[in-house]
Protein backbone atom coordinates (compact mmCIF):
# COMPACT_ATOMS: atom_id res chain seq x y z
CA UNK A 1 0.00 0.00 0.00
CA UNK A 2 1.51 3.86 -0.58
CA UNK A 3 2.69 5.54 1.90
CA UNK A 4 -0.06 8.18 1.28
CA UNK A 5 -2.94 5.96 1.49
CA UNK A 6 -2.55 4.51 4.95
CA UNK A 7 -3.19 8.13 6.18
CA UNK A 8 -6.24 8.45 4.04
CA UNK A 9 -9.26 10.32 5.61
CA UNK A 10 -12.85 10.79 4.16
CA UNK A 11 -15.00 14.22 5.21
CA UNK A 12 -17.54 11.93 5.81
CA UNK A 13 -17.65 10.81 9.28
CA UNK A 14 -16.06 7.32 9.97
CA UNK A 15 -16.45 6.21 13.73
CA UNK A 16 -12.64 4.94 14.77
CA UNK A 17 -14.23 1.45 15.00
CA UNK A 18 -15.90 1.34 12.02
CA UNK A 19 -15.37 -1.47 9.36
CA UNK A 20 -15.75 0.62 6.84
CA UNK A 21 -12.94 3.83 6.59
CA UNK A 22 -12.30 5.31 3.02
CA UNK A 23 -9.03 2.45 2.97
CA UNK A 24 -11.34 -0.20 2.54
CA UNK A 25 -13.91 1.50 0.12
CA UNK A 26 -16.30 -2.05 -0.71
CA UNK A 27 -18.62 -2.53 -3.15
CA UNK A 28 -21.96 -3.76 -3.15
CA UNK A 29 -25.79 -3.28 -4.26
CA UNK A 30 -28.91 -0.88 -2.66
CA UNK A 31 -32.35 1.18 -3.38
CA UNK A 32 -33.40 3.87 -1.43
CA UNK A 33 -36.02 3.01 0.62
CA UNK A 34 -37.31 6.42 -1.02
CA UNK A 35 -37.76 4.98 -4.12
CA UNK A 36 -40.18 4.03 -5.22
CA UNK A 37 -39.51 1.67 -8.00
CA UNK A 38 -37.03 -0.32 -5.87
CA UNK A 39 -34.07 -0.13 -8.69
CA UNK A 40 -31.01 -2.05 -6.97
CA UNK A 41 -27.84 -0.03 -8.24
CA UNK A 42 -24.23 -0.60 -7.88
CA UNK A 43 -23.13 1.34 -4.45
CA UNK A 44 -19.95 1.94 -2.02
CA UNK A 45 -19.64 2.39 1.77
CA UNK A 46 -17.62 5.13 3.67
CA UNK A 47 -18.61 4.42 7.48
CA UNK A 48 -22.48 4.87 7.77
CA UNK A 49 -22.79 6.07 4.18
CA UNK A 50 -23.73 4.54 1.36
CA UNK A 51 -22.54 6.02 -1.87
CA UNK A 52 -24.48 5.51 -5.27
CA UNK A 53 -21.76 4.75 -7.83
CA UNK A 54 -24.57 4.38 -10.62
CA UNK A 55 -25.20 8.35 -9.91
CA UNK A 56 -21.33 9.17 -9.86
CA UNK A 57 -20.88 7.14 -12.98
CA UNK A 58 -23.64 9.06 -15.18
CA UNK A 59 -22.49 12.70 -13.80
CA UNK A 60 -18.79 11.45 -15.44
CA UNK A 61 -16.74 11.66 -12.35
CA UNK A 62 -15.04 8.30 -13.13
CA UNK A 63 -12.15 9.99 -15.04
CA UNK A 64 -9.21 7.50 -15.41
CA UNK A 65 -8.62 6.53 -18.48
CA UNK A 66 -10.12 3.35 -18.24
CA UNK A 67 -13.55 4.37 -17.19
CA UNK A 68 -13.32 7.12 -19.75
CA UNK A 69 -12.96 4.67 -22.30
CA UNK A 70 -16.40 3.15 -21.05
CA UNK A 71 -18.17 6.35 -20.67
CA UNK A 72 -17.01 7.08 -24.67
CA UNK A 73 -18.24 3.52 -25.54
CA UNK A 74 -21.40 4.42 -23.83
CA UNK A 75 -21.01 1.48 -21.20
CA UNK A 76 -22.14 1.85 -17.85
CA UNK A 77 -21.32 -0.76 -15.45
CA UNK A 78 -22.55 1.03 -12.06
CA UNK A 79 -26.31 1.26 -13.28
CA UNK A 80 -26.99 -2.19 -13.30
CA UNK A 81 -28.96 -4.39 -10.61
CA UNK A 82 -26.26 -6.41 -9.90
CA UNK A 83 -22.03 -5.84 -10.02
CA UNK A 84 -21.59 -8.53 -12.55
CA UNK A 85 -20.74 -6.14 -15.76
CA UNK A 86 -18.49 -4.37 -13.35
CA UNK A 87 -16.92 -8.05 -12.08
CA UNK A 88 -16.48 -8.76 -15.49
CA UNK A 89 -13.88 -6.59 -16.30
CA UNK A 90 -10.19 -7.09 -15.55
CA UNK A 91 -8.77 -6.18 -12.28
CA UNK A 92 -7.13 -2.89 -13.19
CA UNK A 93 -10.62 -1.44 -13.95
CA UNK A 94 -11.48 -2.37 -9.95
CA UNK A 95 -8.30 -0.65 -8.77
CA UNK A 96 -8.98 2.08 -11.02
CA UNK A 97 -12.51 2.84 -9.73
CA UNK A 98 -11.90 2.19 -6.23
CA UNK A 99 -8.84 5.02 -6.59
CA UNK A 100 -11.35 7.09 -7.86
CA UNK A 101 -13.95 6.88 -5.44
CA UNK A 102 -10.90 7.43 -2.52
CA UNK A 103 -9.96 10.73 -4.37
CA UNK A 104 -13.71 12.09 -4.60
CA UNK A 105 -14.58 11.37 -0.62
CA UNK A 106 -11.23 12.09 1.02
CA UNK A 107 -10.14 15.55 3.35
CA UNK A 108 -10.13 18.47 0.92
CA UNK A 109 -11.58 17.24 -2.03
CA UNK A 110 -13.68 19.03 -4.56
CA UNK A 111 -16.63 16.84 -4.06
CA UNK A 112 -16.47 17.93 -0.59
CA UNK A 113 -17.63 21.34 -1.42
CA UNK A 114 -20.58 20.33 -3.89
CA UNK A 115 -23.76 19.38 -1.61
CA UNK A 116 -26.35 19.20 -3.89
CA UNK A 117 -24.20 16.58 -5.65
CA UNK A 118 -23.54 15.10 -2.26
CA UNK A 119 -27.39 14.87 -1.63
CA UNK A 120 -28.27 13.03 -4.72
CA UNK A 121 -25.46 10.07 -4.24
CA UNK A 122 -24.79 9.93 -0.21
CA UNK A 123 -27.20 8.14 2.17
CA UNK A 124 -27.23 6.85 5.49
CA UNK A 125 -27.08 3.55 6.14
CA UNK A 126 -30.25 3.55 7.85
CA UNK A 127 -31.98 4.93 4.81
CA UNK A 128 -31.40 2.23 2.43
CA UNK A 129 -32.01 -1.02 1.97
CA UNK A 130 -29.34 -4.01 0.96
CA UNK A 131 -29.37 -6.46 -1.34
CA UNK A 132 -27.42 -9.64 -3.19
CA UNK A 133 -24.23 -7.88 -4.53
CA UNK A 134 -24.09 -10.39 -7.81
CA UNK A 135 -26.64 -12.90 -9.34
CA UNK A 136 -24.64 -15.93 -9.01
CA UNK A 137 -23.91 -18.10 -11.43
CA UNK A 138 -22.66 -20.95 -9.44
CA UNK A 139 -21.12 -21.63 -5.55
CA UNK A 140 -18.38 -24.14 -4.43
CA UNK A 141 -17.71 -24.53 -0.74
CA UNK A 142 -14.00 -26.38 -0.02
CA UNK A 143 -12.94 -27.30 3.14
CA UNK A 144 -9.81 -26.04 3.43
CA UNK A 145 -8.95 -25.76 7.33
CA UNK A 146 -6.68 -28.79 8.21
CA UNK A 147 -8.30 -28.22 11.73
CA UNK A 148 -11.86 -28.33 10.84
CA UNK A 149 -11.13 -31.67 9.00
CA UNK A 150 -9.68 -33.61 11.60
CA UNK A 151 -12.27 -32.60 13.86
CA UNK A 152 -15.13 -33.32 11.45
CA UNK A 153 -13.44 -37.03 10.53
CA UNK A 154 -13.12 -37.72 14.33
CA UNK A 155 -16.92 -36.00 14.95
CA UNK A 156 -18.53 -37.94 11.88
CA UNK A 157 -16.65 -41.08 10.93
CA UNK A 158 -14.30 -41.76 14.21
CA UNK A 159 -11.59 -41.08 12.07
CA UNK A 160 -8.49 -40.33 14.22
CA UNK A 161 -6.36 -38.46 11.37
CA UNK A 162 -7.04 -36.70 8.79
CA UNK A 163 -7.47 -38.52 5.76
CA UNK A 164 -4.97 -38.86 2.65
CA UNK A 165 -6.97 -37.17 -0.23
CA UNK A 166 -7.75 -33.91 1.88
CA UNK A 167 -4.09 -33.37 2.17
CA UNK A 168 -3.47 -34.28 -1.71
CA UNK A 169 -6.30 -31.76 -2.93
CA UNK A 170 -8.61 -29.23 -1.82
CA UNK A 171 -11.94 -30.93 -1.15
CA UNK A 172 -14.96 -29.03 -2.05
CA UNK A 173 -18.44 -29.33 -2.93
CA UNK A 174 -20.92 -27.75 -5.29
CA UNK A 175 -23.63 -25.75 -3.25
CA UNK A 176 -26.96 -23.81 -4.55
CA UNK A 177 -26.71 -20.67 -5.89
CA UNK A 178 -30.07 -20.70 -5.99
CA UNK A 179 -30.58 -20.14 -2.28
CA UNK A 180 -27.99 -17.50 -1.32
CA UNK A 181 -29.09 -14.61 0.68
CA UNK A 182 -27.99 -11.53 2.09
CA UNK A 183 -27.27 -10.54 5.62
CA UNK A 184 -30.84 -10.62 7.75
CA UNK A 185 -32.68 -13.03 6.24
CA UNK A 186 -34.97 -15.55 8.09
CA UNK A 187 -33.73 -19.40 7.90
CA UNK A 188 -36.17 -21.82 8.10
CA UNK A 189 -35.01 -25.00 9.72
CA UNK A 190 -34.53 -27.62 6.91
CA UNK A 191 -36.28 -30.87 6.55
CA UNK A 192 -35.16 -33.75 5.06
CA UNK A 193 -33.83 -37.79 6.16
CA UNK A 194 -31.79 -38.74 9.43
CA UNK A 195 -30.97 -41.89 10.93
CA UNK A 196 -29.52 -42.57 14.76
CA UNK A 197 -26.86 -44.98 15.18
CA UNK A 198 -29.45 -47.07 17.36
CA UNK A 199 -32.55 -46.78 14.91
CA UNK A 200 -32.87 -49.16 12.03
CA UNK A 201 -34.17 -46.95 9.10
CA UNK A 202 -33.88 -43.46 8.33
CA UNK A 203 -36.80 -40.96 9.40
CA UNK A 204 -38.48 -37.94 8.10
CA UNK A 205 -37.65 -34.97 10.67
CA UNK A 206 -36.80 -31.27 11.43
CA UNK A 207 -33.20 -31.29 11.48
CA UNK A 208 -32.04 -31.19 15.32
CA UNK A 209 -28.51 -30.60 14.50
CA UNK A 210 -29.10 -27.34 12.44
CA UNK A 211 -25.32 -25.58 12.81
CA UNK A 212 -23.61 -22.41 11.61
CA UNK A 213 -20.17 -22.48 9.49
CA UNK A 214 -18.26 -19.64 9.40
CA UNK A 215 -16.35 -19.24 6.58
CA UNK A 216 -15.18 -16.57 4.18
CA UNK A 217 -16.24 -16.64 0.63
CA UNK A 218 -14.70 -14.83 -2.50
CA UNK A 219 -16.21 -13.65 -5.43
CA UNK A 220 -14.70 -14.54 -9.43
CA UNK A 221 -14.56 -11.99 -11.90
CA UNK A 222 -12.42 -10.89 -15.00
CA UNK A 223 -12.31 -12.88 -18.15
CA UNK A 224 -12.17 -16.38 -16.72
CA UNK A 225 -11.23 -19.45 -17.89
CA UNK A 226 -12.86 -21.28 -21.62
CA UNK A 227 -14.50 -24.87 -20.48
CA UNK A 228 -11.55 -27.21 -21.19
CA UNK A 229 -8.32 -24.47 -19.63
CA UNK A 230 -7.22 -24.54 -16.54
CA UNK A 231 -6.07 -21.79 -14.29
CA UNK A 232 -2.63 -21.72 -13.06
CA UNK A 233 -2.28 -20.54 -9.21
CA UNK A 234 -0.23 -18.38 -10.85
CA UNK A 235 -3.00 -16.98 -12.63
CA UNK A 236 -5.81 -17.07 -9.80
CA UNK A 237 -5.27 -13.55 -7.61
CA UNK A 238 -6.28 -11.90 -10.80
CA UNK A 239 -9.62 -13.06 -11.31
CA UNK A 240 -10.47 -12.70 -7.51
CA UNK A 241 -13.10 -9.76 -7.12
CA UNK A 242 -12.98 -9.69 -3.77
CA UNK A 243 -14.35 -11.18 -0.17
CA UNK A 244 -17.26 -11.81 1.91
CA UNK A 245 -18.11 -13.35 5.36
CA UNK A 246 -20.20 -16.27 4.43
CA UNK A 247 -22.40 -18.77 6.89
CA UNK A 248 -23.01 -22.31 5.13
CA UNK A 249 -25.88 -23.55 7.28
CA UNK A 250 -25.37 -27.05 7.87
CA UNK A 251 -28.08 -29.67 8.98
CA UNK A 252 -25.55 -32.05 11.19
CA UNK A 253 -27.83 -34.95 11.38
CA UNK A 254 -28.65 -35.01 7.60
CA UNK A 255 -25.61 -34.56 6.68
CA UNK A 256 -24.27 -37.41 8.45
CA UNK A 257 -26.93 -40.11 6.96
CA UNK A 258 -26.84 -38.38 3.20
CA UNK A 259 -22.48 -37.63 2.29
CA UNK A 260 -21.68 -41.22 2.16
CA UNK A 261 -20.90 -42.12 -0.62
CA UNK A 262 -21.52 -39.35 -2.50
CA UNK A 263 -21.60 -35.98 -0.12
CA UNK A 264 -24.04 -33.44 1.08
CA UNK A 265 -26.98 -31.77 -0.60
CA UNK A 266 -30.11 -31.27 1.32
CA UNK A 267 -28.14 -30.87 4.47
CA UNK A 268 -26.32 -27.80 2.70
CA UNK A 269 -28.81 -26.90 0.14
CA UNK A 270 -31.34 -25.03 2.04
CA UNK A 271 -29.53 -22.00 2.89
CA UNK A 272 -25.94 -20.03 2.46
CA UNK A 273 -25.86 -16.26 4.01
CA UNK A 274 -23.41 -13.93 2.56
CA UNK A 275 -22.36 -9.93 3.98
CA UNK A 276 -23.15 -7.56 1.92
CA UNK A 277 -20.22 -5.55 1.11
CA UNK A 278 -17.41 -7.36 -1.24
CA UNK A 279 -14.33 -6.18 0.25
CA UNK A 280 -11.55 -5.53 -2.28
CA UNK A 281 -7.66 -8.12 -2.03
CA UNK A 282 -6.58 -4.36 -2.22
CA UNK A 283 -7.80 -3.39 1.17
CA UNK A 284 -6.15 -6.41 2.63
CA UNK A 285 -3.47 -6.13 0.91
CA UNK A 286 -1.19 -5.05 3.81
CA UNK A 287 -2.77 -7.82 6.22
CA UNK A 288 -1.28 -10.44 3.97
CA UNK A 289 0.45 -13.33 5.59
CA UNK A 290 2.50 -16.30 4.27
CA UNK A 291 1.37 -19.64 5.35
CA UNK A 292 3.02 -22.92 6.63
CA UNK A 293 4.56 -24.62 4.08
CA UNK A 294 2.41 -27.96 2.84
CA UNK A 295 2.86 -31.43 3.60
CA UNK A 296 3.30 -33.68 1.35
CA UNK A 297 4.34 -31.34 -1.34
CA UNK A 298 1.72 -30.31 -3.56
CA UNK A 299 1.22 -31.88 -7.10
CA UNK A 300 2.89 -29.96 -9.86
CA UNK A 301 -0.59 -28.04 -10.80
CA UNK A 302 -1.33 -27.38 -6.89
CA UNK A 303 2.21 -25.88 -6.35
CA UNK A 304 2.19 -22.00 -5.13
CA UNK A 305 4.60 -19.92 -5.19
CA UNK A 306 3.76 -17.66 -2.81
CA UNK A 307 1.49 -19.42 -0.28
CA UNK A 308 -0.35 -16.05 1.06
CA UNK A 309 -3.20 -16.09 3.03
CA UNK A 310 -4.61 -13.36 5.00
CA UNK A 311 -4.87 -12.01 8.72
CA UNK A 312 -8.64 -11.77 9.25
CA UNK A 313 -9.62 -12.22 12.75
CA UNK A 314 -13.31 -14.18 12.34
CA UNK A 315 -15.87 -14.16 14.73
CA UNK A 316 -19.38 -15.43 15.89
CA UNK A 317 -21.73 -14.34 17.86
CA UNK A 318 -25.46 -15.60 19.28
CA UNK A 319 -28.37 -13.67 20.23
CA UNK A 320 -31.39 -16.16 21.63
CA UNK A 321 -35.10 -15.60 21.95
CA UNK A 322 -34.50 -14.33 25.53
CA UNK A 323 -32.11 -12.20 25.00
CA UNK A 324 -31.12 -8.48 23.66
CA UNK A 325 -27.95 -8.74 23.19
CA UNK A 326 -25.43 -10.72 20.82
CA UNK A 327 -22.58 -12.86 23.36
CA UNK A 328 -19.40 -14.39 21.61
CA UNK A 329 -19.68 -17.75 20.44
CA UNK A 330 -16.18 -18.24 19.04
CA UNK A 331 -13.41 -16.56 17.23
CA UNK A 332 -10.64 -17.76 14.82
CA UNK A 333 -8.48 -16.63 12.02
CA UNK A 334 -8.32 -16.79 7.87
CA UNK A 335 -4.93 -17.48 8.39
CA UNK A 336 -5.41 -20.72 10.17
CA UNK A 337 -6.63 -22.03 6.29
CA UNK A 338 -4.64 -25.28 4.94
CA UNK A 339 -5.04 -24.86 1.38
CA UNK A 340 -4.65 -21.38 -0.03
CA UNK A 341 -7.17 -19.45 -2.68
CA UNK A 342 -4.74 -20.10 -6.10
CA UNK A 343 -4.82 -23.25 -5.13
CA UNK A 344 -8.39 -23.73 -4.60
CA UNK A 345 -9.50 -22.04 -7.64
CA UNK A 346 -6.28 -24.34 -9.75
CA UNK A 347 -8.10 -27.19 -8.40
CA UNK A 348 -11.53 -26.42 -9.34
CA UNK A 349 -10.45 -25.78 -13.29
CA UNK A 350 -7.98 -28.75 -13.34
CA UNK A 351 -10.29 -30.82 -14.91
CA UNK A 352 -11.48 -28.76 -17.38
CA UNK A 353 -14.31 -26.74 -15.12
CA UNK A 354 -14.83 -22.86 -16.74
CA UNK A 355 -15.67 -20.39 -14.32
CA UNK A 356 -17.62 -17.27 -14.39
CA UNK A 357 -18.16 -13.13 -13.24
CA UNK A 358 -20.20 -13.66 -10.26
CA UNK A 359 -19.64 -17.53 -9.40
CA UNK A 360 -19.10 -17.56 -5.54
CA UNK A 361 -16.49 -19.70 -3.43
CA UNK A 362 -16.65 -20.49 0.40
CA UNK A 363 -13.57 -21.46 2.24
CA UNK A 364 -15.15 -24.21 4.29
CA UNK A 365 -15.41 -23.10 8.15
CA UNK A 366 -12.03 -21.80 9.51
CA UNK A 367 -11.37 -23.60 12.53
CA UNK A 368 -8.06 -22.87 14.42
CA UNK A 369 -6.33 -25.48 16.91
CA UNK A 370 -8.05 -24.49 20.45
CA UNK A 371 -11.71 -25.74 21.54
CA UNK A 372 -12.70 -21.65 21.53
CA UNK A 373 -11.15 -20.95 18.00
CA UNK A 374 -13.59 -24.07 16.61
CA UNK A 375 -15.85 -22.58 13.59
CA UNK A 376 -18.76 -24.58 13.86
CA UNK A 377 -21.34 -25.99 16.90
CA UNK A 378 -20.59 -29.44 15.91
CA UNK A 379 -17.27 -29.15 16.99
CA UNK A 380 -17.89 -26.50 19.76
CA UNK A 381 -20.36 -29.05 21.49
CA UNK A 382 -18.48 -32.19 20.79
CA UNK A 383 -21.56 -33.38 18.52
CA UNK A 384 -23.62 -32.18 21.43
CA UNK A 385 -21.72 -33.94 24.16
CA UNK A 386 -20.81 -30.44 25.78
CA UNK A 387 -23.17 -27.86 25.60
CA UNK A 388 -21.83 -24.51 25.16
CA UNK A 389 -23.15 -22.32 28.41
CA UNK A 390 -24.43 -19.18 27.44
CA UNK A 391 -24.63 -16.09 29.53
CA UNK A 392 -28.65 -16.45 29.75
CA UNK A 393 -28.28 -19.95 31.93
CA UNK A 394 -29.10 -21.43 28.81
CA UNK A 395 -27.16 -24.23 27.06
CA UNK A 396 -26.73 -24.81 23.40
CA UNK A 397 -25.32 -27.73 21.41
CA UNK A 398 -26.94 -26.52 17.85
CA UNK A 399 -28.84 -23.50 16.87
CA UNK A 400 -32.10 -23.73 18.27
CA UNK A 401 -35.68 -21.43 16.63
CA UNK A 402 -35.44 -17.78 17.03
CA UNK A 403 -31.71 -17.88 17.58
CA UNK A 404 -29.69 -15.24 15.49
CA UNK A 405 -26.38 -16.16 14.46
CA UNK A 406 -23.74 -13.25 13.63
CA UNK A 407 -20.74 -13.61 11.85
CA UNK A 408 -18.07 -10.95 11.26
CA UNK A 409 -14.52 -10.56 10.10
CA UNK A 410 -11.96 -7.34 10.23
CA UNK A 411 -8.20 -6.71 10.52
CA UNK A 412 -6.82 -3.61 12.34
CA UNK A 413 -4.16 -1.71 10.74
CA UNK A 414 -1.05 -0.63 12.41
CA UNK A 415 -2.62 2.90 11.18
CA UNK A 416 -5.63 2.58 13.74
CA UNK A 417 -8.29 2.12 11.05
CA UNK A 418 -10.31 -1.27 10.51
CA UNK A 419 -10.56 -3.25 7.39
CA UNK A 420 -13.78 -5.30 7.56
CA UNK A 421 -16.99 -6.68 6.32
CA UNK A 422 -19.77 -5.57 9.16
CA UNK A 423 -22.44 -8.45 9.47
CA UNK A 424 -23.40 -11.43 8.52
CA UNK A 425 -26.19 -12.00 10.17
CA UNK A 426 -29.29 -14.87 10.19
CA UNK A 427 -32.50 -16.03 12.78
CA UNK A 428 -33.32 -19.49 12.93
CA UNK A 429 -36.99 -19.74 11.98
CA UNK A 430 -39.11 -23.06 13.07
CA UNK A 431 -39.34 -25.92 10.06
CA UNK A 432 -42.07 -25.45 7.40
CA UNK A 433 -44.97 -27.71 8.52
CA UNK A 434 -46.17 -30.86 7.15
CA UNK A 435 -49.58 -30.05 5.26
CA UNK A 436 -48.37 -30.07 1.54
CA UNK A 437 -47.85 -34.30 2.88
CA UNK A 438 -50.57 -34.77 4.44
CA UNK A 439 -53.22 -37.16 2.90
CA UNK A 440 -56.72 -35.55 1.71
């Protein structure tokens, strides 16, 4: 990062603990709750402000000479319901705009001066409402925390190390698009088949094991791979758009009757929550860490060369039916991750697999080594044989109704600002009943 942008201040207020200074400078998607017509657009957020890039972009104050090259070709990739057209370009075009949009809001700018441009394209946060920053093409969720699978095998399968294909390749599976959703949506508790180690069939149930995941996902964008070419790791941190927290609901009890052989779907499918803001590699750029070095060696395709991973401290958080207030439920670290993003991403196109603008990856939950670091409730109950003692008197060994589960992630700079994503938030609703089964 220059020199000149770690001292970086916006005129627009930014609380010292925010997530959001004018370093980070994310991008996501919002109406008005004043308008009318509901018309998502392409927005930015500078502490409690939300900044309508679709507004900037038609007044002309994206000068570089990459955006002027747009605005000549008549493209406009801010006024769009979604940020896929602006995903879709190559990574310079990001930097480019989110150098702009730093210029415009910081100390002493000209912008600063010109409030009845400032009233058309700033609004609290309070004042608008969020929604899906992409239409998603497609989402794969690895597991990619070394700590997380051990604990799982042991949990699951009594497996007491972790097994030899998870350290030859990053496992992963392919999740719904379909139902993503954004920060503050209700989750219904899933449905589907279970079966106890003492029963002798399977039954039809509410899942009782309904459990959180915290992860972080990261958006694809540029011009991605043709079906049949693989990305190099070498080639990856160029078509990454930028990251998310992300929650990958996970029925426990389905899960463990369904994956074998052939792995999880309706104890995954049901539900995936996502933050709102995509924060930029650029804003974490100086939180960068290098990670342990891999054994046994990577294949030749899986080999990277710089083995970075990031210092994002993760937590989560639980707010019950009784209660006003969230409490901590763990906290771990990005870092902690096995298997880093190039190599996730090499993986995923190694057999041929194109990729897309908008296509969605989740890092499996990030577990670290102690019993409080632990990124799920499977793991933080034992499978339910210690419940987790809450501050209420109550006990939890999965996410019971009316329970709201938070996630977060930030990084503090040595500067005194925060790097983050805000909330990623969801309340367990009770199952759907059984009517729609019911004989007439």
């Amino acid at each position: 990062m220059d020199a000149d942008q770690k001292i970086l201040k916006s005129f627009l207020p930014v609380s010292e603990d925010s997530h959001f200074p004018i370093q980070n400078i994310p991008f996501g998607v919002f109406y008005p709750n004043s308008d009318a017509t509901k018309t998502p657009r392409c927005g930015t957020r500078i502490g409690d402000n939300v900044i309508d890039l679709a507004y900037l972009e038609s007044k002309n104050y994206f000068t570089g000479p990459l955006f002027s090259t747009l605005a000549k070709e008549n493209k406009r990739v801010f006024n769009q319901r979604q940020l896929n057209e602006f995903m879709s370009l190559e990574r310079e075009y990001w930097r480019e705009a989110r150098k702009t949009i730093q210029d415009l809001f910081q100390e002493g700018s000209p912008l600063s001066k010109e409030t009845s441009v400032l009233s058309e394209c700033v609004y609290p946060i309070k004042e608008v409402t969020l929604c899906l920053p992409a239409q998603i093409g497609d989402f794969t969720d690895f597991n990619s925390s070394k700590h997380h699978s051990y604990n799982m095998g042991l949990l699951l399968r009594g497996y007491k190390e972790v097994q030899q294909n998870w350290l030859r390749l990053p496992i992963g599976y392919a999740g719904r698009s379909s139902s993503v959703v954004i920060s503050g949506a209700k989750i219904p508790r899933p449905r589907g088949q279970a079966k106890l180690p003492d029963q002798n069939d399977s039954e039809y149930i509410a899942s009782k094991k309904l459990d959180f995941e915290m992860e972080l996902g990261f958006f694809l964008g540029g011009k991605l791979n043709n079906q049949g070419t693989p990305l190099t790791t070498a080639q990856v941190w160029d078509h990454i758009f930028g990251f998310v927290m992300l929650n990958d609901w996970s029925a426990r009890d389905l899960q463990t009757w369904e994956y074998v052989p052939l792995g999880p779907l309706n104890s995954k499918n049901f539900n995936t929550t996502i933050s709102p803001w995509i924060v930029t590699l650029d804003a974490f750029e100086e939180f960068r860490v290098k990670l342990p070095v891999q054994e046994p060696e990577p294949h030749l395709y899986l080999k990277d060369e710089n083995m970075w991973g990031y210092d994002i401290t993760m937590e989560t958080l639980i707010k019950t039916s009784k209660s006003d207030k969230y409490e901590p439920l763990c906290k771990s670290n990005y870092k902690y991750l096995h298997w880093t993003i190039p190599q996730q991403v090499a993986h995923h196109t190694v057999s041929g697999c194109n990729l897309r603008p908008g296509d969605l990856v989740g890092s499996g939950a990030c577990s670290g080594p102690e019993e409080g670091e632990y990124g799920t409730f499977v793991e933080l109950s034992w499978n339910g044989k210690k419940p987790f003692k809450l501050s209420t008197g109550e006990e939890r060994t999965f996410c019971e109704d009316g329970d709201s589960i938070l996630l977060t992630g930030y990084s503090k700079s040595k500067n005194g600002y925060i790097i983050g994503f805000g909330e990623c938030e969801g309340t367990i609703l009770p199952a759907v009943d059984l009517s729609i089964y019911e004989k007439k």
